[in-house]
Protein backbone atom coordinates (compact mmCIF):
# COMPACT_ATOMS: atom_id res chain seq x y z
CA UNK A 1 22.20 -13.23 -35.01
CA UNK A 2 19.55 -10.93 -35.20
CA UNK A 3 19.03 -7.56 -32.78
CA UNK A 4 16.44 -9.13 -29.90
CA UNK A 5 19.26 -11.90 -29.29
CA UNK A 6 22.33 -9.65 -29.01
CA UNK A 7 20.14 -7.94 -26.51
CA UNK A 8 19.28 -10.28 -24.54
CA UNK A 9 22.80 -11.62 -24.35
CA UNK A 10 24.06 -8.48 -23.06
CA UNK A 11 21.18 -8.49 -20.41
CA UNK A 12 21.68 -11.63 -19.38
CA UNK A 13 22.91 -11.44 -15.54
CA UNK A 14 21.77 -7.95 -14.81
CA UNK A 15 19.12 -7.00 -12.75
CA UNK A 16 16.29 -5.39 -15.56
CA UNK A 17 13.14 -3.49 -14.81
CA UNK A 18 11.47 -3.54 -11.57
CA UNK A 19 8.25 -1.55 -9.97
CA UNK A 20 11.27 1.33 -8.39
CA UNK A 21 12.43 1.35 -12.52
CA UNK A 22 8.77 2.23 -13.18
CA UNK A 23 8.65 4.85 -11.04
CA UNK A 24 11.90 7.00 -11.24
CA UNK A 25 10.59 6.76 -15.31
CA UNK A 26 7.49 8.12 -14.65
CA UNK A 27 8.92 10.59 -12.14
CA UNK A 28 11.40 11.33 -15.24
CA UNK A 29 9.54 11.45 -18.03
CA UNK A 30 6.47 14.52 -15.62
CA UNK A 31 9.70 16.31 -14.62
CA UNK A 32 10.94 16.23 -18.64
CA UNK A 33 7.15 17.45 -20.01
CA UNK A 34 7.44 20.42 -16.90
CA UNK A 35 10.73 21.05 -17.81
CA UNK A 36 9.75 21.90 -21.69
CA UNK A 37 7.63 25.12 -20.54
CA UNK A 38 9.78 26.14 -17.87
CA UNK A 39 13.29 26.06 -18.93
CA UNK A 40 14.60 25.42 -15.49
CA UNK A 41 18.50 24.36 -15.46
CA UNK A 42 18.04 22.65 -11.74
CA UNK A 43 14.83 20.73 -13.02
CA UNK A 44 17.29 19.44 -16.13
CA UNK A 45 20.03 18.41 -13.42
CA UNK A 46 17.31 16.18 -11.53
CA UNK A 47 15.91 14.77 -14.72
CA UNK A 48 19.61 13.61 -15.55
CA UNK A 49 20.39 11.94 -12.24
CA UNK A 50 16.81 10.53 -12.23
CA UNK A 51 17.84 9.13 -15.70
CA UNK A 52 21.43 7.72 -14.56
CA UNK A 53 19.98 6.22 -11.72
CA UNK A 54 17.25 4.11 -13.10
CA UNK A 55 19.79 3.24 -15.98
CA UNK A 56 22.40 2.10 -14.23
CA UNK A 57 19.64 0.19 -11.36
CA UNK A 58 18.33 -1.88 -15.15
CA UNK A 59 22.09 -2.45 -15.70
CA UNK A 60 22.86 -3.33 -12.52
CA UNK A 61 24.42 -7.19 -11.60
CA UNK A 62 24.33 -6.62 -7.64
CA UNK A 63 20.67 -8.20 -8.52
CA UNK A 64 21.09 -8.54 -4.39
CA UNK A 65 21.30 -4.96 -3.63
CA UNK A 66 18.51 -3.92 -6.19
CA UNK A 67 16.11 -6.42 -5.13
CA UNK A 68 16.40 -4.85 -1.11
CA UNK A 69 15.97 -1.14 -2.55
CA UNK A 70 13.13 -2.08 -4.72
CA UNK A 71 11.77 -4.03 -1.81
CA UNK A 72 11.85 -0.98 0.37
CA UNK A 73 10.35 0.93 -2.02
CA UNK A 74 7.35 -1.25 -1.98
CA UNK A 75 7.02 -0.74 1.53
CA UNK A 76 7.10 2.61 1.75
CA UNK A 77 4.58 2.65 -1.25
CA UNK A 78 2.34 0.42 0.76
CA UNK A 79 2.74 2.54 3.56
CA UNK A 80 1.51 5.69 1.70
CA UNK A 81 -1.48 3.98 -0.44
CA UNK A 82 -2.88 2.16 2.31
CA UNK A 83 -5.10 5.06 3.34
CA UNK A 84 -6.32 4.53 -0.36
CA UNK A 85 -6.70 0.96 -0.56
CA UNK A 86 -9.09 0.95 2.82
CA UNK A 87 -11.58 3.83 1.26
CA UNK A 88 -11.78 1.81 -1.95
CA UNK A 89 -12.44 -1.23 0.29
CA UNK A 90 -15.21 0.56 2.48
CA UNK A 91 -16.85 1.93 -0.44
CA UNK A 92 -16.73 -1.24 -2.12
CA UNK A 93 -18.26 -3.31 0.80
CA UNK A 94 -20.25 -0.76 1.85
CA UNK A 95 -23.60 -2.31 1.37
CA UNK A 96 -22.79 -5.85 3.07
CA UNK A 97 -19.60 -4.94 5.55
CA UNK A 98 -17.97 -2.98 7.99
CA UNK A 99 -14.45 -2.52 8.62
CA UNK A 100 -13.41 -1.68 12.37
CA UNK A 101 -10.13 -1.58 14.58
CA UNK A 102 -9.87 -3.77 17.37
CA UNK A 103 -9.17 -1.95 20.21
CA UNK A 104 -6.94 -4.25 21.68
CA UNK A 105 -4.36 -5.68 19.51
CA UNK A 106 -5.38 -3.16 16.26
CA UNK A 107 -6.42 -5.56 13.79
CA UNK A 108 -8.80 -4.61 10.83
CA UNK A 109 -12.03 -6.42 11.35
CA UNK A 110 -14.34 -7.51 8.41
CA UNK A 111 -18.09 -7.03 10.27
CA UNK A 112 -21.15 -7.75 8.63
CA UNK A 113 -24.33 -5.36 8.90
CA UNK A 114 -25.81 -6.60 11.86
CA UNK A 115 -29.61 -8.43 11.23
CA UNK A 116 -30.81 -6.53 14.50
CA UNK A 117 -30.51 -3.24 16.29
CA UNK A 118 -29.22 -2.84 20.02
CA UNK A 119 -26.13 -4.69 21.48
CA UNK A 120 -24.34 -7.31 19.79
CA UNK A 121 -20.78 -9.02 20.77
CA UNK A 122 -17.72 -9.72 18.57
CA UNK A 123 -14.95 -12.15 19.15
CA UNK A 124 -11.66 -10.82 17.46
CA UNK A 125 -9.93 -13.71 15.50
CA UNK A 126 -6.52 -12.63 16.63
CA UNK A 127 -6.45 -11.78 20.10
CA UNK A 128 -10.07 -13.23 21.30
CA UNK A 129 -10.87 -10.46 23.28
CA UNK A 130 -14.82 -9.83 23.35
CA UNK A 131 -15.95 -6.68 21.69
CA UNK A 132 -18.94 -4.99 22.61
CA UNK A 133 -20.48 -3.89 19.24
CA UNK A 134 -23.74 -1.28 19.25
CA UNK A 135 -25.56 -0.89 16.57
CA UNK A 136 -28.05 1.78 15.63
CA UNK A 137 -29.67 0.76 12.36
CA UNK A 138 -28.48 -1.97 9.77
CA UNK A 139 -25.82 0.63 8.18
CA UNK A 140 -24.01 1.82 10.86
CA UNK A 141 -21.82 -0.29 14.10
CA UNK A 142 -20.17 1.67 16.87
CA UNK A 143 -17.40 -0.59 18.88
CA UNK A 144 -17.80 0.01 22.61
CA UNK A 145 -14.40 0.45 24.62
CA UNK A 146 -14.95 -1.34 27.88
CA UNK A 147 -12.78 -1.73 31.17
CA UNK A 148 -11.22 -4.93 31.83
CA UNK A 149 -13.41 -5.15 35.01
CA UNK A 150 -16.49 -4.55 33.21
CA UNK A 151 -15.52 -7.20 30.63
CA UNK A 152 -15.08 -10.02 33.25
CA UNK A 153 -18.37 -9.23 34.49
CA UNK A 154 -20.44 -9.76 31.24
């Protein structure tokens, strides 16, 4: 029985690598290239339990309990890269759409640049309130926050 089967006999049942494995290596292997010109004893101590942790996650058979903390760890990543992931959107769509809040339920919507200048009306696909949308030229759409009142009267 060669090497790659004995392996992968052992690993059978366990949990393996996973996107929160990824990271704590990465995390590892910055903090073990800063720790080379700085000497610091602390740095080495977090290296080590960075290390044990993301060892014993890949060795892991609660496959449960990993799949929840890696799970949560993609939320909070999506959390923090969102901000990215809309500026690479805008810029990417920049010449055919906008992307605007809907003031009333807070939902992204996906405009295109208008064909004409002056007032123009949106529906929103999730809550089907009426948005007022103003437009200046073809590049740029403003949403207009209206009063209840003022939208029963249009």
């Amino acid at each position: 029985m060669n090497f790659i089967n004995k392996i992968a006999r052992f690993m059978y049942g366990r949990y393996g690598i996973d996107d929160l494995y990824k990271f704590l290596f990465k995390v590892f292997f910055c903090l073990t290239l800063i720790n080379l010109f700085f000497h610091n004893s602390i740095l080495f101590y977090i290296e080590l339990f960075l290390f044990i942790i993301s060892i014993y996650r890949v060795l892991s058979k609660n496959i449960y309990r990993r799949r929840r903390e890696n799970e949560r760890f993609l939320n909070i990543k999506k959390i923090l890269l969102k901000p990215f992931f809309n500026f690479k959107r805008n810029y990417r769509d920049r010449k055919t759409y906008v992307y605007k809040k809907c003031h009333h339920c807070k939902t992204t919507l996906r405009l295109p640049l208008p064909s004409k200048r002056g007032i123009n009306h949106v529906k929103c696909p999730e809550c089907r309130k009426r948005l007022t949308v103003f437009s200046l030229r073809k590049e740029r759409i403003e949403i207009i926050r209206t009063k209840r009142k003022e939208m029963k009267n249009v």
